[in-house]
Protein backbone atom coordinates (compact mmCIF):
# COMPACT_ATOMS: atom_id res chain seq x y z
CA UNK A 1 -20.10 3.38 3.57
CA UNK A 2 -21.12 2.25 7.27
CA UNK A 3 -17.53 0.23 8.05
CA UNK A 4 -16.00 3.63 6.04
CA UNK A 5 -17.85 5.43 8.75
CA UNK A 6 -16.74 3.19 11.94
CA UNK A 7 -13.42 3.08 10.74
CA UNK A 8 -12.76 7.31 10.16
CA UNK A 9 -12.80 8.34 13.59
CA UNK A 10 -10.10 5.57 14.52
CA UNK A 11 -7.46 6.47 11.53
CA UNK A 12 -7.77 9.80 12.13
CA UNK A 13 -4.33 9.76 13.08
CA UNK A 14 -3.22 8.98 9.82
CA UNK A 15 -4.29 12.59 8.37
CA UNK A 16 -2.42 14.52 10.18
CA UNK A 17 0.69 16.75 9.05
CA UNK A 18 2.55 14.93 11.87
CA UNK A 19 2.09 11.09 9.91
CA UNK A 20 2.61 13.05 6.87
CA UNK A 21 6.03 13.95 8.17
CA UNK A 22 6.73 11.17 10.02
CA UNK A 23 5.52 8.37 6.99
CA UNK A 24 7.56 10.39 4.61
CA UNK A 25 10.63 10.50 6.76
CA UNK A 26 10.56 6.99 7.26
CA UNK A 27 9.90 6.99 3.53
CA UNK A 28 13.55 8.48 2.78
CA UNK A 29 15.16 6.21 5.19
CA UNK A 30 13.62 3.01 3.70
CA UNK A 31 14.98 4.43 0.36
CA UNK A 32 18.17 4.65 1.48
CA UNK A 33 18.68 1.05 3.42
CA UNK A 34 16.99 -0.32 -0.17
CA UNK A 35 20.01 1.52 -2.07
CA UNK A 36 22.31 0.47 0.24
CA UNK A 37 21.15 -3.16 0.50
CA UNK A 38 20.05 -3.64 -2.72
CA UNK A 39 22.66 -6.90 -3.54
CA UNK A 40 21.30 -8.28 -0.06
CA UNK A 41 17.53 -7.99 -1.24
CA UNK A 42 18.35 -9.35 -5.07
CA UNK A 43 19.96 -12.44 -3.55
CA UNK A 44 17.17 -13.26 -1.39
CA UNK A 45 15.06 -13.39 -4.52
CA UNK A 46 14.80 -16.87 -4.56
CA UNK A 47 13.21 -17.59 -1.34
CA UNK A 48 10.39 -16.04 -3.19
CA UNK A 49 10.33 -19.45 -5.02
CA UNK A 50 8.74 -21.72 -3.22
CA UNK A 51 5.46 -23.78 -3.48
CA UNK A 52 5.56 -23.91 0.56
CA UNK A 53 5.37 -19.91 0.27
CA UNK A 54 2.98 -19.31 -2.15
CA UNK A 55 -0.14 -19.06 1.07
CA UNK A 56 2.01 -16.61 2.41
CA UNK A 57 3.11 -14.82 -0.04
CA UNK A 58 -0.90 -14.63 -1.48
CA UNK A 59 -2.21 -13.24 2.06
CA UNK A 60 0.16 -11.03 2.69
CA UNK A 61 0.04 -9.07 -0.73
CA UNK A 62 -3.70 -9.64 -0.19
CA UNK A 63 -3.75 -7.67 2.98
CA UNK A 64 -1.63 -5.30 1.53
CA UNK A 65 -3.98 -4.39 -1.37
CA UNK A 66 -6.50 -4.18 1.57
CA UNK A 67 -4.74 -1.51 2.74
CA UNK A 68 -3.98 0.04 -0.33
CA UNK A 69 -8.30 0.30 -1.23
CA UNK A 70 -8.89 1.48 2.19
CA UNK A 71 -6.66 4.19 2.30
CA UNK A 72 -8.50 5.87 -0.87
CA UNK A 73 -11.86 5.12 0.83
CA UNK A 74 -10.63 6.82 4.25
CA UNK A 75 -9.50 9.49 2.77
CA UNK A 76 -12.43 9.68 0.38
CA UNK A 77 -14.77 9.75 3.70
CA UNK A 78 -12.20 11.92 5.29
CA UNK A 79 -13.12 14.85 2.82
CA UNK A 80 -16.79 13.75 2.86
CA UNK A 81 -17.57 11.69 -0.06
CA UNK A 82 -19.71 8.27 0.36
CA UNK A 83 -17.54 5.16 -0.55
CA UNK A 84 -20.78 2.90 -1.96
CA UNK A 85 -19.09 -0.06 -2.81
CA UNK A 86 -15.58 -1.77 -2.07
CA UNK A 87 -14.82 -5.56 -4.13
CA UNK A 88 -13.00 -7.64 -6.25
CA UNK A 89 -13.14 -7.98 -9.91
CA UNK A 90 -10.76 -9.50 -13.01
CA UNK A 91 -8.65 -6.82 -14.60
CA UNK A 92 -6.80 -8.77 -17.87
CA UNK A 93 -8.28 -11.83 -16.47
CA UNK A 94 -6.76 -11.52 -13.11
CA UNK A 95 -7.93 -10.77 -9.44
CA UNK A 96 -8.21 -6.85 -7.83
CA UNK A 97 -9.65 -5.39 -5.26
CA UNK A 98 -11.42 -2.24 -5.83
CA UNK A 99 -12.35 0.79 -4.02
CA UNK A 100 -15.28 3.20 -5.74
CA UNK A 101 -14.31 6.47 -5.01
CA UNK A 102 -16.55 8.12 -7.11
CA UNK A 103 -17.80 10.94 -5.06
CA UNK A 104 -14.66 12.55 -4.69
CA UNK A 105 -15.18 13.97 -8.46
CA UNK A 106 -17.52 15.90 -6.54
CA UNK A 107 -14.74 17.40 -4.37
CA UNK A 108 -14.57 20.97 -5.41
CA UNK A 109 -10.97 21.10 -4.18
CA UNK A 110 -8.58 19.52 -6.68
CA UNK A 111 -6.10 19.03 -4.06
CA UNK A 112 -8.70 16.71 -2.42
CA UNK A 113 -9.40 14.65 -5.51
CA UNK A 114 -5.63 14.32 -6.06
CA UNK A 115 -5.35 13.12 -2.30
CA UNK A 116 -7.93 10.23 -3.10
CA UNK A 117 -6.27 8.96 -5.82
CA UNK A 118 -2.85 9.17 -4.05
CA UNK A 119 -3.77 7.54 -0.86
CA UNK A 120 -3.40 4.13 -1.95
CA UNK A 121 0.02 4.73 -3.86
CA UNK A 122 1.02 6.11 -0.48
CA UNK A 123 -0.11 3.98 1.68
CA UNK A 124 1.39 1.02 0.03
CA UNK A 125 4.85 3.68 -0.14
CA UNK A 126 4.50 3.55 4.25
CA UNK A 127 4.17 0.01 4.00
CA UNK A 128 6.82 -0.46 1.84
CA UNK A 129 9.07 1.51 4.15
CA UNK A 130 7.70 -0.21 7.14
CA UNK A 131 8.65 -3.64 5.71
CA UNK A 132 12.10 -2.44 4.09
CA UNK A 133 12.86 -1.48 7.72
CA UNK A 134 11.94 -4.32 9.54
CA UNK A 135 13.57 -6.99 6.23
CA UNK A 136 16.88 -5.12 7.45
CA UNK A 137 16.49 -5.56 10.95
CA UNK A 138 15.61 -8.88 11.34
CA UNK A 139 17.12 -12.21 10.63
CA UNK A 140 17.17 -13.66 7.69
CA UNK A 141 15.84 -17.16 8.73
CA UNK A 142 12.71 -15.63 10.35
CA UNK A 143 8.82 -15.54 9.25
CA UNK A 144 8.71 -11.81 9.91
CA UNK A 145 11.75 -11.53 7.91
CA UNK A 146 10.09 -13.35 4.99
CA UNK A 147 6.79 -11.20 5.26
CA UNK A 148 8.59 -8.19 5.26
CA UNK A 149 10.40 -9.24 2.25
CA UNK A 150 7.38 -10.08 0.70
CA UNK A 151 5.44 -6.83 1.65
CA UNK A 152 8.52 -4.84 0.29
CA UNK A 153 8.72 -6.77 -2.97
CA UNK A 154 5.21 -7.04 -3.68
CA UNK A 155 4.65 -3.33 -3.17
CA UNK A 156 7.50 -2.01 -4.71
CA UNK A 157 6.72 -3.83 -8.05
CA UNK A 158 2.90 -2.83 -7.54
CA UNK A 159 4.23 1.02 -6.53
CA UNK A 160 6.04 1.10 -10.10
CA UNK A 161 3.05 -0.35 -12.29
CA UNK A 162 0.76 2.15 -9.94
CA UNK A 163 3.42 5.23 -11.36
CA UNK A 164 3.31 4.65 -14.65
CA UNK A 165 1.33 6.71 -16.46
CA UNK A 166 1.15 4.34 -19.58
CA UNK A 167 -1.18 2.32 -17.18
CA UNK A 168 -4.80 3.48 -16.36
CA UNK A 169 -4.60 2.61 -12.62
CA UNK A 170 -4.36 4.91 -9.36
């Protein structure tokens, strides 16, 4: 709850209508270069495929599910809950992060509940875009190129498992 409370009044930024706009805008667009590029991005599949990449490829999706758990514990302390805890654990015997958002149950808004649970989803949706923009603008033989490809597969497979209402996650 203390780093939730350092951290609020330097994101603040990020809950504002003009992000909202902004994120979701560049939301669209990264939709649209993914459509339009979606042969490119299937054929670079197999860089994916590498021993060399798997350190990578592990700390970037890492950081990414960092992001992901602090967006629902911002926005949790952004609508005055208490985030109490923040970890890992093993879901089906493998590794996840996990932010206990808990309080915001006690939100009497439902709008505000709905925004906890969504922050993460979205987050990881801006970061998608961010990386789906950056994949096509870069070249191919680069690192940033490669970590943008893995931040935009990573979280787009992660995105549809979040979605999916079969699955008790987000």
């Amino acid at each position: 709850d203390r780093l939730f409370n350092r951290l609020i009044g330097k994101v603040g930024f990020f809950f504002t209508p003009a992000f909202l706009f902004l994120s979701a805008l560049g939301i669209a667009m990264a939709v649209a270069v993914a459509v339009t590029n979606w042969q490119d991005m299937a054929g670079q599949l197999s860089r994916l495929y590498s021993l060399s990449a798997l350190p990578l490829i592990s700390l970037t999706i890492f950081l990414v599910i960092t992001a992901h758990e602090f967006a629902h514990g911002l926005t949790c302390k952004r609508f005055g809950g208490e985030v109490h805890e923040i970890g890992f654990l093993l879901i089906y015997f493998q590794p996840a992060l996990y932010c206990n958002v808990s309080d915001a149950w006690l939100f009497p808004e439902k709008s505000r509940r709905l925004w906890v649970g969504f922050a993460g989803m979205y987050m990881e949706l801006f970061l998608w875009a961010v990386a789906v923009l950056v994949w096509r603008m870069t070249e191919v033989d680069t690192w940033i190129n490669f970590v943008a490809f893995t931040v935009l597969t990573s979280s787009g497979i992660k995105t549809l498992f979040n979605l999916n209402p079969l699955i008790k996650l987000d």
